[in-house]
C-alpha atoms as a PDB file:
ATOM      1  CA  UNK A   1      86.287 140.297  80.166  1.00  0.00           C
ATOM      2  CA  UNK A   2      90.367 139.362  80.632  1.00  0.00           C
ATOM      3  CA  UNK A   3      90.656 137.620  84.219  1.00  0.00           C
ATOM      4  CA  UNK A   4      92.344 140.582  86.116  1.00  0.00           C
ATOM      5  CA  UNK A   5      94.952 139.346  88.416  1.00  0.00           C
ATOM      6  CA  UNK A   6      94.474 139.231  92.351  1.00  0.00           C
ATOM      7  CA  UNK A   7      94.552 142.666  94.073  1.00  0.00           C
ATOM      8  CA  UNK A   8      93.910 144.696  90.929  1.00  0.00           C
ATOM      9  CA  UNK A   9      92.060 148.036  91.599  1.00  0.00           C
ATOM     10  CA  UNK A  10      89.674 149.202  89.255  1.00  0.00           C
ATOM     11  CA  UNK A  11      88.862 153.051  88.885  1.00  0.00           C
ATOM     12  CA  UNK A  12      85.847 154.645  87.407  1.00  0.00           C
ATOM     13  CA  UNK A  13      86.591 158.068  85.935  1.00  0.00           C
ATOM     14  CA  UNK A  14      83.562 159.916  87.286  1.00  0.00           C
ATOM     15  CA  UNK A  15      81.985 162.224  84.692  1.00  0.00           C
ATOM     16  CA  UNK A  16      82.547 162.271  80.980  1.00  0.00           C
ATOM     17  CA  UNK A  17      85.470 161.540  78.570  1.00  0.00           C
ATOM     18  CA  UNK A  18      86.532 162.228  75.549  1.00  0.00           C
ATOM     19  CA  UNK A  19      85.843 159.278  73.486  1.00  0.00           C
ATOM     20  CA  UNK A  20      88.489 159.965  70.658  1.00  0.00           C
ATOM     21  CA  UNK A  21      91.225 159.823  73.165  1.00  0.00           C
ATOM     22  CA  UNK A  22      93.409 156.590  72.826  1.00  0.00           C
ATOM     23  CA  UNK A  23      96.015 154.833  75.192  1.00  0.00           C
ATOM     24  CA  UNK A  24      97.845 157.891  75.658  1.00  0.00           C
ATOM     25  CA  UNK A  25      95.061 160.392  76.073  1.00  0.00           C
ATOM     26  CA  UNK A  26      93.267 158.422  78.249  1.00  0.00           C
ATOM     27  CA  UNK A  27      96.805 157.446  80.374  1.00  0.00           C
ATOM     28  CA  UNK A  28      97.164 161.350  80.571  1.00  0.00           C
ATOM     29  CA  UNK A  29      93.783 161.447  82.590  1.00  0.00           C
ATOM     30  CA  UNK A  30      94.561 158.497  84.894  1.00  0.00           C
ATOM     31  CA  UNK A  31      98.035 160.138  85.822  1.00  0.00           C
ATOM     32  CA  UNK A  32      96.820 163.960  86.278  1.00  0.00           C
ATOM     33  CA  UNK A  33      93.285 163.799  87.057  1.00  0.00           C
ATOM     34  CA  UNK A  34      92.768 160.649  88.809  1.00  0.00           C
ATOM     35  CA  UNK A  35      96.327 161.308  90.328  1.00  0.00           C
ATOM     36  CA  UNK A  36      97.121 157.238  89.592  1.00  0.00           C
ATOM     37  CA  UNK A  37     100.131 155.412  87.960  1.00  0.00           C
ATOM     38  CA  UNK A  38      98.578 154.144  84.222  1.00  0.00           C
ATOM     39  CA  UNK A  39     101.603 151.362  84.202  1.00  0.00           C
ATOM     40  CA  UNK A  40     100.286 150.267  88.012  1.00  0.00           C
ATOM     41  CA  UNK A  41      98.548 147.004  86.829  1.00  0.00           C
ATOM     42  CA  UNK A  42      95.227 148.836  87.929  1.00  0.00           C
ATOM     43  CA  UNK A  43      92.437 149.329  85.746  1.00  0.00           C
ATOM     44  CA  UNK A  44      90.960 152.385  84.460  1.00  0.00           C
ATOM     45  CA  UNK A  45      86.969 153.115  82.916  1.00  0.00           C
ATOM     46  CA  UNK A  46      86.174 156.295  81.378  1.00  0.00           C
ATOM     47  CA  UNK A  47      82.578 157.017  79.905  1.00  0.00           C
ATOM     48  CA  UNK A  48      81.472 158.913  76.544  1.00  0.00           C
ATOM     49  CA  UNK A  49      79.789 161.579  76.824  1.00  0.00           C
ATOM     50  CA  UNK A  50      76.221 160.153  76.014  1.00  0.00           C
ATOM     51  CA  UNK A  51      76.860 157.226  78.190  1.00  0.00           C
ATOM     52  CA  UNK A  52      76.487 154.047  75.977  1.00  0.00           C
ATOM     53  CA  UNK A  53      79.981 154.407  75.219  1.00  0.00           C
ATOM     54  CA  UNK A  54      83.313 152.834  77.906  1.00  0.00           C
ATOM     55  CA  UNK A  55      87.071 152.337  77.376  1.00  0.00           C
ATOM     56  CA  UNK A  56      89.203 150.176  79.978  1.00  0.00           C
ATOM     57  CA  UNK A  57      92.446 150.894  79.698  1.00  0.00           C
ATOM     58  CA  UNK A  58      95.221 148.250  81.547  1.00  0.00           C
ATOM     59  CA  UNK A  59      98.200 147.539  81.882  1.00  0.00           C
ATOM     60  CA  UNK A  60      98.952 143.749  81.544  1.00  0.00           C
ATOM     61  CA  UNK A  61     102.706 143.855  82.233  1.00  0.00           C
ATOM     62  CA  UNK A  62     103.620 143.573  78.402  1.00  0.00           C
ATOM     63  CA  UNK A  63     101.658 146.854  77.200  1.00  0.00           C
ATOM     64  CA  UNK A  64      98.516 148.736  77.175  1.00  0.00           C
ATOM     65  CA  UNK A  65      95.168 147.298  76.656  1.00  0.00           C
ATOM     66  CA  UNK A  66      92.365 149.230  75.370  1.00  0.00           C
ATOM     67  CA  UNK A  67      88.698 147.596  75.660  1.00  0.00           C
ATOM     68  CA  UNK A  68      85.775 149.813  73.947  1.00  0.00           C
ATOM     69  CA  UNK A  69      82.563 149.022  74.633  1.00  0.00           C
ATOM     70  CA  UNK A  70      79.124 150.480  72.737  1.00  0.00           C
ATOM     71  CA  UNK A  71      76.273 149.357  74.415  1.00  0.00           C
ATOM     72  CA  UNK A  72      72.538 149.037  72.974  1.00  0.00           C
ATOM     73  CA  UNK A  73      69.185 149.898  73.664  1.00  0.00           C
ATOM     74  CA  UNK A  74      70.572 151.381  77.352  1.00  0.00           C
ATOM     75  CA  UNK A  75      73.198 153.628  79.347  1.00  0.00           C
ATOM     76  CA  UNK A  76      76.467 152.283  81.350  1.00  0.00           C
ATOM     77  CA  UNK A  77      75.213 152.856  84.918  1.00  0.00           C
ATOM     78  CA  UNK A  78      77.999 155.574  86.417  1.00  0.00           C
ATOM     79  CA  UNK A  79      78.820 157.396  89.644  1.00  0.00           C
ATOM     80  CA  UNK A  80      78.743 160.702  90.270  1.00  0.00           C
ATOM     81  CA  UNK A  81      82.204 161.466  92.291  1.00  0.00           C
ATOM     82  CA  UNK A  82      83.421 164.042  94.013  1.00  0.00           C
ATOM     83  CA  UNK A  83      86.593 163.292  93.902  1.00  0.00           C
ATOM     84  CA  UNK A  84      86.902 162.159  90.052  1.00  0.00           C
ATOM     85  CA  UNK A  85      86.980 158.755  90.449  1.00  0.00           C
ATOM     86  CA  UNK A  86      85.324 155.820  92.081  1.00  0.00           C
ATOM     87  CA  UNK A  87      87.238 152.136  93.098  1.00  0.00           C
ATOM     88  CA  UNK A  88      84.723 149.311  92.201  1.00  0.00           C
ATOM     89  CA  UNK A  89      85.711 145.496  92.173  1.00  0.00           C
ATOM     90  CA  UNK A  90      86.389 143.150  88.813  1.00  0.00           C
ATOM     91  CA  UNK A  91      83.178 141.856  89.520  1.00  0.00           C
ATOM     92  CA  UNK A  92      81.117 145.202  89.690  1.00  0.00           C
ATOM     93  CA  UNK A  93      82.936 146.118  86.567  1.00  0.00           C
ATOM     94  CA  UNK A  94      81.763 142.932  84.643  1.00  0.00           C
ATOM     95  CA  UNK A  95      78.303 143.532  85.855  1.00  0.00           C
ATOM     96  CA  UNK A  96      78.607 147.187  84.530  1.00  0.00           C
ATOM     97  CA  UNK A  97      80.197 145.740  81.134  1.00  0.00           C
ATOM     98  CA  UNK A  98      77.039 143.438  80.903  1.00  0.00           C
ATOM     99  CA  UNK A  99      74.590 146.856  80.965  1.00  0.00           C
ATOM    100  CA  UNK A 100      73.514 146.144  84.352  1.00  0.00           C
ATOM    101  CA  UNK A 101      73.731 148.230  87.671  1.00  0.00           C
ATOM    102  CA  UNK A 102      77.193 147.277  89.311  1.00  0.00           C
ATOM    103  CA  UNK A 103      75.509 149.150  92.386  1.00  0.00           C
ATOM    104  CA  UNK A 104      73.859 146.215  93.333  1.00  0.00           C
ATOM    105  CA  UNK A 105      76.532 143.532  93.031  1.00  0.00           C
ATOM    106  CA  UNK A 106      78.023 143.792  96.881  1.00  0.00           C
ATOM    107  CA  UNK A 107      80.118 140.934  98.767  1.00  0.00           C
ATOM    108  CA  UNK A 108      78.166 139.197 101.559  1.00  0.00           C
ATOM    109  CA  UNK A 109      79.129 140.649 104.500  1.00  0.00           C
ATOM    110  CA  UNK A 110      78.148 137.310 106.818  1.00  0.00           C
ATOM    111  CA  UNK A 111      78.420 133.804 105.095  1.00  0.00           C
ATOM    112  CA  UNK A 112      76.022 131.895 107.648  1.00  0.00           C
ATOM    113  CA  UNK A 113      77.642 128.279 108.544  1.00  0.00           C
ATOM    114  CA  UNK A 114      74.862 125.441 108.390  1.00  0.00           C
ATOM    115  CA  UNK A 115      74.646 123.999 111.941  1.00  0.00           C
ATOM    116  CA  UNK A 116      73.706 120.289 110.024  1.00  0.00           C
ATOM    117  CA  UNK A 117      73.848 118.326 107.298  1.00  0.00           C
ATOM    118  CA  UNK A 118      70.559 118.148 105.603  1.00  0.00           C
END
């Protein structure tokens, strides 16, 4: 995956999307159903309909990127929003990009000093 710049937000498009839909479909969805700016520098994942399908679409500051993804063998682990969308971090979305469940990849929430050298 592209390093994403500090600060970038990345959206999950809960539910499914229509995988024939290209940089201008899929900016359509980002603007009137997840109610977000496509040429915001934040990232957007949709999911095809069976689920071993993803497009990330982003806005580098030059022009649209479009990342498609097949996996094998699995699914792409994905929420289940009320809302329509779900903010996960760059590194939850390269765990979901490697097949595994982003769900478990969490920021330590104490970093525990050692008291001594060993």
């Amino acid at each position: 995956m592209i390093a994403l710049p500090t600060g970038t937000k990345v959206w999950l498009a809960a539910g499914k999307t229509d995988m024939r839909k290209g940089f201008d479909g899929l900016s359509a969805v980002a603007q009137t159903v997840l109610r977000e700016t496509p040429l915001s520098g934040h990232v957007f994942v949709f999911r095809g309909r069976l689920g071993d399908r993803v497009k990330v679409l982003w806005w580098d500051g030059q022009g649209m990127c479009l990342f498609y993804k097949r996996i094998e063998k699995t699914t792409f682990v994905w929420p289940a929003a009320k809302d329509g969308k779900v903010s996960v971090t760059p590194a939850q979305l390269s765990s979901l990009l490697e097949g595994m469940d982003w769900r478990m990849t969490r920021a330590a929430r104490h970093v525990v000093q050692p008291t001594r050298a060993l």
